[in-house]
N, C-alpha and C. Protein backbone atom coordinates (compact mmCIF):
# COMPACT_ATOMS: atom_id res chain seq x y z
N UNK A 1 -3.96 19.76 -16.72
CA UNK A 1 -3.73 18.46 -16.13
C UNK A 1 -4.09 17.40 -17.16
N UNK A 2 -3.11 16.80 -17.58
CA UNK A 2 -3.10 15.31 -18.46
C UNK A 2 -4.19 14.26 -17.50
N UNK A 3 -5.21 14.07 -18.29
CA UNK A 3 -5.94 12.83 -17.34
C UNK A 3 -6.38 11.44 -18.33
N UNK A 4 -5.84 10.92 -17.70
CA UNK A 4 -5.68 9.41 -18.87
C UNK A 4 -6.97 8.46 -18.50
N UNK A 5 -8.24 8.72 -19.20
CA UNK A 5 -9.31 8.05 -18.74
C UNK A 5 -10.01 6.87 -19.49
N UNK A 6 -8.79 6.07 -19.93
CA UNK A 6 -9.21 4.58 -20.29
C UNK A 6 -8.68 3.69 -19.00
N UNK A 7 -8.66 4.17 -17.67
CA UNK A 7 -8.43 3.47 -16.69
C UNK A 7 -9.89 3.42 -15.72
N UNK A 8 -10.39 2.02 -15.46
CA UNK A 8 -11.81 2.22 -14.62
C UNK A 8 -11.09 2.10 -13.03
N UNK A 9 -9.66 2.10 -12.96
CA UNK A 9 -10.00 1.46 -11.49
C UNK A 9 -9.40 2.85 -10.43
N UNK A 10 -8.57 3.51 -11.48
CA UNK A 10 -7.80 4.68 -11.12
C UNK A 10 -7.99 5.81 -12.16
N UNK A 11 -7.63 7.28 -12.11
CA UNK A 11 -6.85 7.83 -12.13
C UNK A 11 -5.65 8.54 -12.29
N UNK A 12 -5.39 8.68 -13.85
CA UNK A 12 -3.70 9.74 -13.57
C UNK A 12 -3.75 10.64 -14.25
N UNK A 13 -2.54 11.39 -13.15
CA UNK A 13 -2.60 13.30 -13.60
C UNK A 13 -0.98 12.56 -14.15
N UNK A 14 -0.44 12.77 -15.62
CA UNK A 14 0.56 12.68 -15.70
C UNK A 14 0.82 14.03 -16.51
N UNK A 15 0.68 15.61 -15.89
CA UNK A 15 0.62 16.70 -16.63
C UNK A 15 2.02 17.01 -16.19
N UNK A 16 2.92 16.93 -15.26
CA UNK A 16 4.28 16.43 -14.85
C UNK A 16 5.02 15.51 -15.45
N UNK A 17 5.75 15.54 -16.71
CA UNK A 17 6.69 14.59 -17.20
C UNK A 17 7.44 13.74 -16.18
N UNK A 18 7.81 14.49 -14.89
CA UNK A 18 8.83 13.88 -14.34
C UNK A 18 8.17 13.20 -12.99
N UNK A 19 6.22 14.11 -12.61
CA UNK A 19 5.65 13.14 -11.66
C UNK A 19 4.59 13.21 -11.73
N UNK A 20 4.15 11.77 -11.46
CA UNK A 20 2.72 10.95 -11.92
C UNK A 20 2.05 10.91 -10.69
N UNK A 21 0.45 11.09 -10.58
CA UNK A 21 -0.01 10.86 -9.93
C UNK A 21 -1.22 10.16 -9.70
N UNK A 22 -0.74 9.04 -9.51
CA UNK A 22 -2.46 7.79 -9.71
C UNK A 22 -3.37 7.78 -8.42
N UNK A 23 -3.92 8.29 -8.12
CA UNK A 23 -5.55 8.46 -7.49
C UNK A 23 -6.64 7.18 -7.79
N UNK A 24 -6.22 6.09 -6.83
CA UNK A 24 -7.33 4.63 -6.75
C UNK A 24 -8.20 5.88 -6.36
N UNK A 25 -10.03 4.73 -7.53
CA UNK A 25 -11.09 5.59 -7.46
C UNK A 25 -11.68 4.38 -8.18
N UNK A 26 -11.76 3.68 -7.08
CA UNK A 26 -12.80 2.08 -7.70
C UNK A 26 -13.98 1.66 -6.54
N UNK A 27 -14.66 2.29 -6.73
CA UNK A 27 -16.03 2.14 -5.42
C UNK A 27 -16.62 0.63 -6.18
N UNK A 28 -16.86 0.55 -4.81
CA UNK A 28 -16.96 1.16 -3.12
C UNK A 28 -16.03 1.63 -2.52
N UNK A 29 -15.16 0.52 -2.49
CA UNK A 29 -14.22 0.55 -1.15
C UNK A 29 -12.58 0.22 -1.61
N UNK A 30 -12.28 0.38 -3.33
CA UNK A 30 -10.97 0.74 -4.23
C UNK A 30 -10.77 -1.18 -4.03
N UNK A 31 -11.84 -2.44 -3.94
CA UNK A 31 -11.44 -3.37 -4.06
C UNK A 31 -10.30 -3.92 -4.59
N UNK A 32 -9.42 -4.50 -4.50
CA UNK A 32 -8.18 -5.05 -5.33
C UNK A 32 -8.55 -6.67 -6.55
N UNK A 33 -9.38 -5.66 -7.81
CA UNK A 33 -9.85 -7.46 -7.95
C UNK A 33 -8.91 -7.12 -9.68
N UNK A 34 -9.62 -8.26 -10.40
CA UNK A 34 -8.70 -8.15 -11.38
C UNK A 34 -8.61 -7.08 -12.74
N UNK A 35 -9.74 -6.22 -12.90
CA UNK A 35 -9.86 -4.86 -13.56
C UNK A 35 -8.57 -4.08 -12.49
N UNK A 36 -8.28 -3.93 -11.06
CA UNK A 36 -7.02 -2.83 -10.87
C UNK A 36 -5.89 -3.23 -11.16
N UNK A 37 -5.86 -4.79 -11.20
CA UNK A 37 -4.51 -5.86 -11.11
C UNK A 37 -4.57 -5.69 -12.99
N UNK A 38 -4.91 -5.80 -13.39
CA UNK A 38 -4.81 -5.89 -15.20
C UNK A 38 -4.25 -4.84 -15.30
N UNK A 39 -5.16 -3.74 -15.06
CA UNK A 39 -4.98 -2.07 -14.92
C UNK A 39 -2.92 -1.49 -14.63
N UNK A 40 -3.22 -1.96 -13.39
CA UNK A 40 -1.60 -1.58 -12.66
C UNK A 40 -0.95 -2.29 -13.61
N UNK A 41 -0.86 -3.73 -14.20
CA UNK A 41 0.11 -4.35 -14.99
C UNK A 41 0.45 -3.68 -16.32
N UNK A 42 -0.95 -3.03 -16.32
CA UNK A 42 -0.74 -1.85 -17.81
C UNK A 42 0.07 -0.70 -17.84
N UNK A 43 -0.09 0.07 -16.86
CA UNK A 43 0.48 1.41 -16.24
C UNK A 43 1.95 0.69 -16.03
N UNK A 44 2.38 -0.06 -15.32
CA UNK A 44 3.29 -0.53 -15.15
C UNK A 44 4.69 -0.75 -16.31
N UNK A 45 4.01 -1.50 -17.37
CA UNK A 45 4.59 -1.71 -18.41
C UNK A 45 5.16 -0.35 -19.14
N UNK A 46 3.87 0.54 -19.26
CA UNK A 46 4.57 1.90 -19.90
C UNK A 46 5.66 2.59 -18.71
N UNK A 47 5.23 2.79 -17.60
CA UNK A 47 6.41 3.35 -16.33
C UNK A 47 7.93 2.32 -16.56
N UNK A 48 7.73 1.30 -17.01
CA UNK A 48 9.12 0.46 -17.11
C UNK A 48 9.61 0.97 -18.64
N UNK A 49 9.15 1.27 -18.97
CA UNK A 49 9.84 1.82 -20.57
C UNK A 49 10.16 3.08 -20.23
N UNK A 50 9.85 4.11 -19.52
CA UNK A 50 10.39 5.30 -19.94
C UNK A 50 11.61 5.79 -18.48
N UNK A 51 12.65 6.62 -18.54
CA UNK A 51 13.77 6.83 -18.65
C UNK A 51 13.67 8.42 -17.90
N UNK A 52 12.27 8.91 -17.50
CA UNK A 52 12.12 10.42 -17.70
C UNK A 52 11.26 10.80 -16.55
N UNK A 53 10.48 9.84 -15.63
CA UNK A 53 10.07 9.88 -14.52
C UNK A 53 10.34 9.56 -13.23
N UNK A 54 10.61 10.76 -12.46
CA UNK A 54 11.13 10.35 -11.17
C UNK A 54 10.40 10.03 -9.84
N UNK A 55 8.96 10.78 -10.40
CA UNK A 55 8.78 10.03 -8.92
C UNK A 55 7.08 9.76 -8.82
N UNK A 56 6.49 8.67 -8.81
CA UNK A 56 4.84 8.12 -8.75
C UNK A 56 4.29 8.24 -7.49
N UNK A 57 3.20 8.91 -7.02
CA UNK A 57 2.65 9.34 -5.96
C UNK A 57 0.96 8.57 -6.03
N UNK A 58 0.36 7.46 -5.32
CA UNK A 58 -0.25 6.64 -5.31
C UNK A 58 -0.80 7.26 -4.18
N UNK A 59 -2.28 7.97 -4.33
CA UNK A 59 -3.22 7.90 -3.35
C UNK A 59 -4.40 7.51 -3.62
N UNK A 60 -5.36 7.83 -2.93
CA UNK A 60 -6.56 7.41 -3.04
C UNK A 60 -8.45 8.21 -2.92
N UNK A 61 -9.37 8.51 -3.73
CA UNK A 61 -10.26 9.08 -3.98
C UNK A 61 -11.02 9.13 -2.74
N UNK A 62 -10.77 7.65 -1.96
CA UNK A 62 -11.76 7.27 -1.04
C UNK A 62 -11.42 7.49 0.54
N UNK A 63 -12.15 8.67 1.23
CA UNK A 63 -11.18 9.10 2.00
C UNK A 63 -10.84 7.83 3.34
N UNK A 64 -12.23 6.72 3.28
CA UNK A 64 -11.63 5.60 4.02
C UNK A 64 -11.11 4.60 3.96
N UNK A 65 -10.91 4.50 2.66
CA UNK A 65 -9.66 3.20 1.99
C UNK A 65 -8.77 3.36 1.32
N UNK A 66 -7.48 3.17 1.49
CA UNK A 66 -6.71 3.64 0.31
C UNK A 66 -6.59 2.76 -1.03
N UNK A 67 -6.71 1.25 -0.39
CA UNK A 67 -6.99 -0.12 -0.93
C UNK A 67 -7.90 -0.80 -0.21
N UNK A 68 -8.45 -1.69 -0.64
CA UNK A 68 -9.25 -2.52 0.37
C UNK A 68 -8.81 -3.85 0.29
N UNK A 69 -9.41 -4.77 0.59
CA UNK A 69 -8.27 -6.11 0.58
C UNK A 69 -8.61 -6.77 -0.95
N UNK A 70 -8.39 -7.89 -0.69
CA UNK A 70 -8.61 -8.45 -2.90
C UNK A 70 -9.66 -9.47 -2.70
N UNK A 71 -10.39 -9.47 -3.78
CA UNK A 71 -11.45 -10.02 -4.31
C UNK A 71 -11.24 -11.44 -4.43
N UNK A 72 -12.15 -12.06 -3.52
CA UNK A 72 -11.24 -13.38 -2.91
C UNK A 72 -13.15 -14.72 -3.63
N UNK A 73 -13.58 -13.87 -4.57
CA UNK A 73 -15.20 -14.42 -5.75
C UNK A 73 -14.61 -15.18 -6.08
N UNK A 74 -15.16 -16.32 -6.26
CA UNK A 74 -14.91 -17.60 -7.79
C UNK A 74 -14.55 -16.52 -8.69
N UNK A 75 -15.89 -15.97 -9.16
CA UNK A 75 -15.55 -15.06 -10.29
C UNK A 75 -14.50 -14.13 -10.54
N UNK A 76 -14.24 -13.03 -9.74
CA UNK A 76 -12.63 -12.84 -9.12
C UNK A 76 -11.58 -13.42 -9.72
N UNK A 77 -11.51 -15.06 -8.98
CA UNK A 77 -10.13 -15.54 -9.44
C UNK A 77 -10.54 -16.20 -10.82
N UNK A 78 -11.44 -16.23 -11.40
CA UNK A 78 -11.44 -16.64 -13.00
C UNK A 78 -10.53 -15.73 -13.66
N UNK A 79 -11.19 -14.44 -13.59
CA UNK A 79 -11.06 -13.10 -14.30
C UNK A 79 -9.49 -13.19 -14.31
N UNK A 80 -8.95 -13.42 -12.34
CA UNK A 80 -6.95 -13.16 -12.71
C UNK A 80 -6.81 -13.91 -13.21
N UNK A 81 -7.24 -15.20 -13.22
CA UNK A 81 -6.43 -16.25 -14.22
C UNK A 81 -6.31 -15.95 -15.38
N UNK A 82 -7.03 -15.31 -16.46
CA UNK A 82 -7.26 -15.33 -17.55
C UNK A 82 -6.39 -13.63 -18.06
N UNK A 83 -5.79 -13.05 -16.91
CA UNK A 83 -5.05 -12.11 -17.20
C UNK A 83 -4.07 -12.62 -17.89
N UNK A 84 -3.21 -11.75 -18.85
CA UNK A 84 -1.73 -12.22 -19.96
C UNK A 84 -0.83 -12.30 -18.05
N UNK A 85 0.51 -13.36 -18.62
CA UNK A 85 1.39 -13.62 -17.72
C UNK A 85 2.31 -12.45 -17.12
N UNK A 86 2.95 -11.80 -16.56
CA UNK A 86 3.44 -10.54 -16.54
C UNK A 86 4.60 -11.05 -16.85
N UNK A 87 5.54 -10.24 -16.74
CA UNK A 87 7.51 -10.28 -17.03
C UNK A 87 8.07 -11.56 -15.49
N UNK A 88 7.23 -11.15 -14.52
CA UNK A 88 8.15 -12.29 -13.68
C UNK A 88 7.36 -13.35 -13.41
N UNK A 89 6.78 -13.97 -14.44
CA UNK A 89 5.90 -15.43 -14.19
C UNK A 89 5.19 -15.60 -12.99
N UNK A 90 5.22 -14.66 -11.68
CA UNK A 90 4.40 -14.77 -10.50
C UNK A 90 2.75 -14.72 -10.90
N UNK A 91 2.26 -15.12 -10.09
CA UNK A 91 0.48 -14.72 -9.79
C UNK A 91 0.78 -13.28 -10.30
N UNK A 92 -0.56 -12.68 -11.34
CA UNK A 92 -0.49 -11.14 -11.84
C UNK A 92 -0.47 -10.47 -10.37
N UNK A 93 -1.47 -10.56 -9.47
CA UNK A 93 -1.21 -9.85 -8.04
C UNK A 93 0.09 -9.54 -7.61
N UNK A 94 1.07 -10.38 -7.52
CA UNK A 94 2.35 -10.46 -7.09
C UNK A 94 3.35 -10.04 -7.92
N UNK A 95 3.00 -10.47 -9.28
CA UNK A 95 3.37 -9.74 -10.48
C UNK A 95 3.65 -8.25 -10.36
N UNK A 96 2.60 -7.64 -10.05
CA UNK A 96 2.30 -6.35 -9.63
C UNK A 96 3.27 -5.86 -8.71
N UNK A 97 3.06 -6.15 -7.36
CA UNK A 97 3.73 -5.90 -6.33
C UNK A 97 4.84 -5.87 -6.88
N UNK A 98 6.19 -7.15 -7.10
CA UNK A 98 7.04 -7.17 -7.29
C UNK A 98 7.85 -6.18 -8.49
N UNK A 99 6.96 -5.86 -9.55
CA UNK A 99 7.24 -4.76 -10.42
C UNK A 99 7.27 -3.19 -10.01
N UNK A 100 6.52 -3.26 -9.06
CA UNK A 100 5.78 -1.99 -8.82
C UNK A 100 7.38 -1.83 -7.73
N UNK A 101 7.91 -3.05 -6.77
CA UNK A 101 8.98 -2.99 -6.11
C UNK A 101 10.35 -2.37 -6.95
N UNK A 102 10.19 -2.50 -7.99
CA UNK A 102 11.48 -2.51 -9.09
C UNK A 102 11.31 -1.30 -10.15
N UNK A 103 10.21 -0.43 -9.84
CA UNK A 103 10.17 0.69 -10.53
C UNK A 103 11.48 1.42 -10.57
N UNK A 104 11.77 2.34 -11.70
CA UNK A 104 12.62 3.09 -11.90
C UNK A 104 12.30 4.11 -10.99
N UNK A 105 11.27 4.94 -11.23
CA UNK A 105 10.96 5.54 -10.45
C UNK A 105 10.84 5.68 -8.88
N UNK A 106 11.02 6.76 -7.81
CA UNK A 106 10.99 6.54 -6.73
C UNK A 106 9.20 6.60 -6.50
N UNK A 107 8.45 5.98 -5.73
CA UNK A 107 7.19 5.39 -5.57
C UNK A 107 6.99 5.65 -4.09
N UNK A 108 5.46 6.52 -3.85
CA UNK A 108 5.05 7.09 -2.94
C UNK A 108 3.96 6.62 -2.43
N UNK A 109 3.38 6.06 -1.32
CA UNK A 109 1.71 6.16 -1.01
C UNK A 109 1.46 6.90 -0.22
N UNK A 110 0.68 7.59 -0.54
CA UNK A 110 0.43 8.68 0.37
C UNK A 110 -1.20 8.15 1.01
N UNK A 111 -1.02 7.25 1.80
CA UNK A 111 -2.22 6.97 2.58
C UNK A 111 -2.99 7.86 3.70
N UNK A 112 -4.46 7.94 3.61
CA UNK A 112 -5.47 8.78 4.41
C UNK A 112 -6.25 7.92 5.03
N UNK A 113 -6.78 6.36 4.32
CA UNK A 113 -7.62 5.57 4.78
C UNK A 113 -7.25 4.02 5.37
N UNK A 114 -8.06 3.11 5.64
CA UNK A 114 -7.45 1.92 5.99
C UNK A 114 -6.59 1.50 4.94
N UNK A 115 -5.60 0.75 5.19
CA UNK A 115 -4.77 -0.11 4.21
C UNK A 115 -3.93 -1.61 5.30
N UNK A 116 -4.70 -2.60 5.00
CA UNK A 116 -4.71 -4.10 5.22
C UNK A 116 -4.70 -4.29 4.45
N UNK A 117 -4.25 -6.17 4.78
CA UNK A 117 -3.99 -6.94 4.02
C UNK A 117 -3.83 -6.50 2.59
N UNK A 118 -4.19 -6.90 1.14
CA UNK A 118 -3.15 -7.05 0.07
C UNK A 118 -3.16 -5.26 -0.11
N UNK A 119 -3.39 -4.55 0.55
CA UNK A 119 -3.26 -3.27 0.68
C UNK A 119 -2.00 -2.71 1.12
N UNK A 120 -1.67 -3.63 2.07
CA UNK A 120 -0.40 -2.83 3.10
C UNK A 120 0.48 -4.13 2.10
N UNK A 121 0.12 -5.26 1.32
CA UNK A 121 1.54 -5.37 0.45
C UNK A 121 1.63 -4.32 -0.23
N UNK A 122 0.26 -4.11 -0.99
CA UNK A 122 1.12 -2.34 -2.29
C UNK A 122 1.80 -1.25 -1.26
N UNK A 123 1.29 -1.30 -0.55
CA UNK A 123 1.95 -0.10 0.29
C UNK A 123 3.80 -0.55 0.88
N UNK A 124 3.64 -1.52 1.05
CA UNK A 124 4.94 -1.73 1.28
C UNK A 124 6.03 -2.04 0.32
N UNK A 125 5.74 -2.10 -0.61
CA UNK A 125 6.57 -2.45 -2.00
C UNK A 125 6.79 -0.94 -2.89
N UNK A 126 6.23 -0.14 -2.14
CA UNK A 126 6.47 1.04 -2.54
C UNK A 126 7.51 1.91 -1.87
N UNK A 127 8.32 3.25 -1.91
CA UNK A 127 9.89 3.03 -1.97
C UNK A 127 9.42 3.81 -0.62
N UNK A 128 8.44 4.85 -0.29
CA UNK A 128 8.00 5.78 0.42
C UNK A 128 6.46 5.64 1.28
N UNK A 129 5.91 5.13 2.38
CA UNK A 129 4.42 5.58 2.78
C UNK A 129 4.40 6.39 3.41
N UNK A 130 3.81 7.11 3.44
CA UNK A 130 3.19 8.49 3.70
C UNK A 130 1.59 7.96 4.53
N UNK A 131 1.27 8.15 5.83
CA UNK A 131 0.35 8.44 6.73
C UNK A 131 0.04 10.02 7.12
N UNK A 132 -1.35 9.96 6.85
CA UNK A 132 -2.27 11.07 7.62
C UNK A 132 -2.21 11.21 9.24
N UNK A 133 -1.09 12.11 9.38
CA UNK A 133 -0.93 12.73 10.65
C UNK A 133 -2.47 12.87 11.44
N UNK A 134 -3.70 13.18 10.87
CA UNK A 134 -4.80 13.28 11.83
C UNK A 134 -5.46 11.59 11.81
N UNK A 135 -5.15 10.72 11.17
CA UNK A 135 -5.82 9.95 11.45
C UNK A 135 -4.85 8.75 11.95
N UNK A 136 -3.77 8.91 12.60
CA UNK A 136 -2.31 8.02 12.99
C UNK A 136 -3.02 7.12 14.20
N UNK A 137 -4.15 7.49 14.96
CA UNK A 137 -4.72 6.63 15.79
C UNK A 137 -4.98 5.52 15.66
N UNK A 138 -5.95 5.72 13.91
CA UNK A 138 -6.68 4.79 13.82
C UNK A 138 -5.58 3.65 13.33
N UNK A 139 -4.48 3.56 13.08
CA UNK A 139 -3.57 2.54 12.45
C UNK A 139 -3.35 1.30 13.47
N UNK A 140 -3.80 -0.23 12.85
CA UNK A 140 -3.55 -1.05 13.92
C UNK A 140 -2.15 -1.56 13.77
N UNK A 141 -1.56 -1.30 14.46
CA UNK A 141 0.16 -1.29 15.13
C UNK A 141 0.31 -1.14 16.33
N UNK A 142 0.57 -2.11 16.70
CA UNK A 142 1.86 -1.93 17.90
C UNK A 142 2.52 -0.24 17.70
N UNK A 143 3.31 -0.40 17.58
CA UNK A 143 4.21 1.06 17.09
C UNK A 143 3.65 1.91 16.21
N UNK A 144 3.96 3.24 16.00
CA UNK A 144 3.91 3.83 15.15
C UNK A 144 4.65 5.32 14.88
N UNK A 145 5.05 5.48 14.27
CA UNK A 145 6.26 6.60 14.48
C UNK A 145 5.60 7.97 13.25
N UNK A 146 5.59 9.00 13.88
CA UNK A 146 4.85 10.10 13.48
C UNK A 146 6.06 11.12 13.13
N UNK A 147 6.92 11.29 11.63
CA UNK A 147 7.84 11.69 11.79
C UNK A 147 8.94 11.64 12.33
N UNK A 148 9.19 10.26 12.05
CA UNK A 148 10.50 10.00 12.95
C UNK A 148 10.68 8.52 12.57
N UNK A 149 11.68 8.11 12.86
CA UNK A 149 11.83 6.37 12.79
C UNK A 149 12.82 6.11 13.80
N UNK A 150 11.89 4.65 14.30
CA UNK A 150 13.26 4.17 15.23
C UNK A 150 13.22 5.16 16.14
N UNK A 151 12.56 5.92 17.02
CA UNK A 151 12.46 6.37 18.10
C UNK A 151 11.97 6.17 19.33
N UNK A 152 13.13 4.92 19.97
CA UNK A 152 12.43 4.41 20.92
C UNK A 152 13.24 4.54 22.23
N UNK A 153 12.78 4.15 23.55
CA UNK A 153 13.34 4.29 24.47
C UNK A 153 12.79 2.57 25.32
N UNK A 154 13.46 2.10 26.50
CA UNK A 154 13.24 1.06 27.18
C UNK A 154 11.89 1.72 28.00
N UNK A 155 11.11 2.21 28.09
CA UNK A 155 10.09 2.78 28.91
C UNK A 155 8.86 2.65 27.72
N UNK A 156 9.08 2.89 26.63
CA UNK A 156 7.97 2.64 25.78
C UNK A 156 7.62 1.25 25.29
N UNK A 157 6.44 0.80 25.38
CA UNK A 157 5.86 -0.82 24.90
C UNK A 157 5.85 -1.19 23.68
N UNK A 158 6.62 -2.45 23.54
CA UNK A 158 6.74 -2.42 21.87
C UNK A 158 5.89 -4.23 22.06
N UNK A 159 5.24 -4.18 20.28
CA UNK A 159 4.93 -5.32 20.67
C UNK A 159 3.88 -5.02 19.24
N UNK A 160 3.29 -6.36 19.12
CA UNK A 160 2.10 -6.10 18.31
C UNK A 160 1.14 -5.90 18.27
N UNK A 161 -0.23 -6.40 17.17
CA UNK A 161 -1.49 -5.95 17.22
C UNK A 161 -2.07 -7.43 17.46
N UNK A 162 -3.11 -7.35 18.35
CA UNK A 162 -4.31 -8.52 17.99
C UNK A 162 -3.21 -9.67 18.68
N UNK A 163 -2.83 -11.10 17.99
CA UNK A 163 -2.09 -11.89 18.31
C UNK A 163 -0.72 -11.73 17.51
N UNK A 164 -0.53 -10.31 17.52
CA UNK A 164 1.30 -10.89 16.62
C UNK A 164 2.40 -10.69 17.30
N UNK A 165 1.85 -10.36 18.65
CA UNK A 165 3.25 -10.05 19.72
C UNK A 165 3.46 -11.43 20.58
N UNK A 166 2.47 -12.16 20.38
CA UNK A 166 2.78 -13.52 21.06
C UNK A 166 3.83 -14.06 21.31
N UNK A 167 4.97 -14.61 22.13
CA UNK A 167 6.26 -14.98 22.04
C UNK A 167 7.55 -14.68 21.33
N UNK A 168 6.98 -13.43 21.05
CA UNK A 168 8.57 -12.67 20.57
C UNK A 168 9.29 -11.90 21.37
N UNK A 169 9.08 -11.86 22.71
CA UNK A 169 9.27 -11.26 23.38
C UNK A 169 9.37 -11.32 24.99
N UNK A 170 9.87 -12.42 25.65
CA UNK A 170 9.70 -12.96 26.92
C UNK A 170 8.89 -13.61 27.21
N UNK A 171 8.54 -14.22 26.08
CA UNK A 171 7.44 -15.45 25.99
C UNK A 171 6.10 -15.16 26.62
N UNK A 172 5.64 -15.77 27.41
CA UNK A 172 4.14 -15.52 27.93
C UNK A 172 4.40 -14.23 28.87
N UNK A 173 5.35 -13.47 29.63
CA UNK A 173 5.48 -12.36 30.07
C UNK A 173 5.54 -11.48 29.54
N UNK A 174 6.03 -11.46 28.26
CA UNK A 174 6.36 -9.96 26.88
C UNK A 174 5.11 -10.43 26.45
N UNK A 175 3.88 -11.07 26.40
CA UNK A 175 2.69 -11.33 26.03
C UNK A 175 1.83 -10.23 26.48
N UNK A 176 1.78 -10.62 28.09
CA UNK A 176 0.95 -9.89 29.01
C UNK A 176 1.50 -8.37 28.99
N UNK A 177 2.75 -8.49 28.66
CA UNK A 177 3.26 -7.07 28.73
C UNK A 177 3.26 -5.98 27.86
N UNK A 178 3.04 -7.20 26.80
CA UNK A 178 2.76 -5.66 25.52
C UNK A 178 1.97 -5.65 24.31
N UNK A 179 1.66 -6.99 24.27
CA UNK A 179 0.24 -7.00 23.34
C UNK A 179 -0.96 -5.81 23.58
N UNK A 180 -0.83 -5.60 22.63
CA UNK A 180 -2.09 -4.56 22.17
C UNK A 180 -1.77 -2.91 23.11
N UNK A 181 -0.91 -3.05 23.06
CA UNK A 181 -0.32 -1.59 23.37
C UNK A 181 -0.01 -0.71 21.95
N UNK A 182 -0.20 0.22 22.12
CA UNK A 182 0.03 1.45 20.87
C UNK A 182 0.80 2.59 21.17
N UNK A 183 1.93 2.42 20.38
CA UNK A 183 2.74 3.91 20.90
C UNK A 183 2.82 5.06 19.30
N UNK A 184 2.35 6.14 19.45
CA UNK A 184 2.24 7.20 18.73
C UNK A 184 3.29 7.93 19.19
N UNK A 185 4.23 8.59 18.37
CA UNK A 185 5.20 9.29 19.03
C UNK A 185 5.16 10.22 17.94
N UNK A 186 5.15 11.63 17.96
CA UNK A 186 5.23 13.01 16.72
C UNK A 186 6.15 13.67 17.47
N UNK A 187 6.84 13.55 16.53
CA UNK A 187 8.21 14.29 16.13
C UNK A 187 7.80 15.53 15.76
N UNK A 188 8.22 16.82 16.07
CA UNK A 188 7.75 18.20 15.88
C UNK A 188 8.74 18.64 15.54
């Protein structure tokens, strides 16, 4: 196994020419501050040059975070500021995301632990997420589809988490009706 260990915030087995596998391993809790954001912009740059990898598999060391949210210190946002500009002039954070969206490669998270806020952006800018079938409870969603997509029927409650189902939905009646409902459905 190829292990590339001038990275502090991650992780990679690139002993697979054709698939990489980066393992966040930044304790406590895989923070998102500007050592992973520098980091990913690095990894990034070499994954955009080569022609020969098909597919990046992004998990995580920590079995209760996959990301945690971003480092929101004075010190923190000094550090991103003073990161080099990336290829699409965005904030390096977004930088990230948006590159990481445009990989050549097809891009996997294979999540086990929480993933919020700037967590569930990496996760969603990625081509594939992957959830831990034993821990599908703990996910705060409205919905959630266990092997399957788009499997719904008029008998099951759709709606959001906390306040995000508020008036999308029969106004103050689709309120009462389906806020904070959770549907798990496994597909076998």
């Amino acid at each position: 196994m190829h292990q590339n260990s001038s990275y502090q915030s991650f992780s990679l087995d690139s002993s697979a020419p054709s698939l990489w596998r980066f393992t966040f391993n930044h304790p406590p809790i895989n923070l998102i501050d500007s050592v992973m954001i520098g980091e990913l912009g690095e990894l990034f740059r070499d994954v955009e040059s080569r022609n020969d990898l098909g597919v990046i598999v992004f998990d995580s060391a920590d079995p209760d975070y996959f990301l945690a949210h971003y480092d929101i210190t004075d010190g923190n946002r000094s550090k991103v500021k003073s990161l080099p500009a990336g290829p699409t002039g965005f904030h390096p954070w977004l930088d990230v995301l948006v590159r990481l969206s445009r990989l050549p490669a097809v891009t996997i998270s294979a999540i086990r632990g929480r993933a919020r806020g700037a967590c569930s952006e990496f996760a969603i800018a990625t081509d594939i997420r992957l959830a831990s079938r034993e821990r599908a409870d703990e996910i705060e969603a409205g919905t959630v589809f266990v092997n399957g997509v788009l499997l719904d029927g008029a008998e099951l409650p759709f709606g959001g988490i906390k306040r995000s189902g508020f008036g999308r939905e029969l106004g103050r009646y689709g309120m009462d009706e389906f806020v904070n409902k959770k549907l798990i459905r496994r597909v076998r």
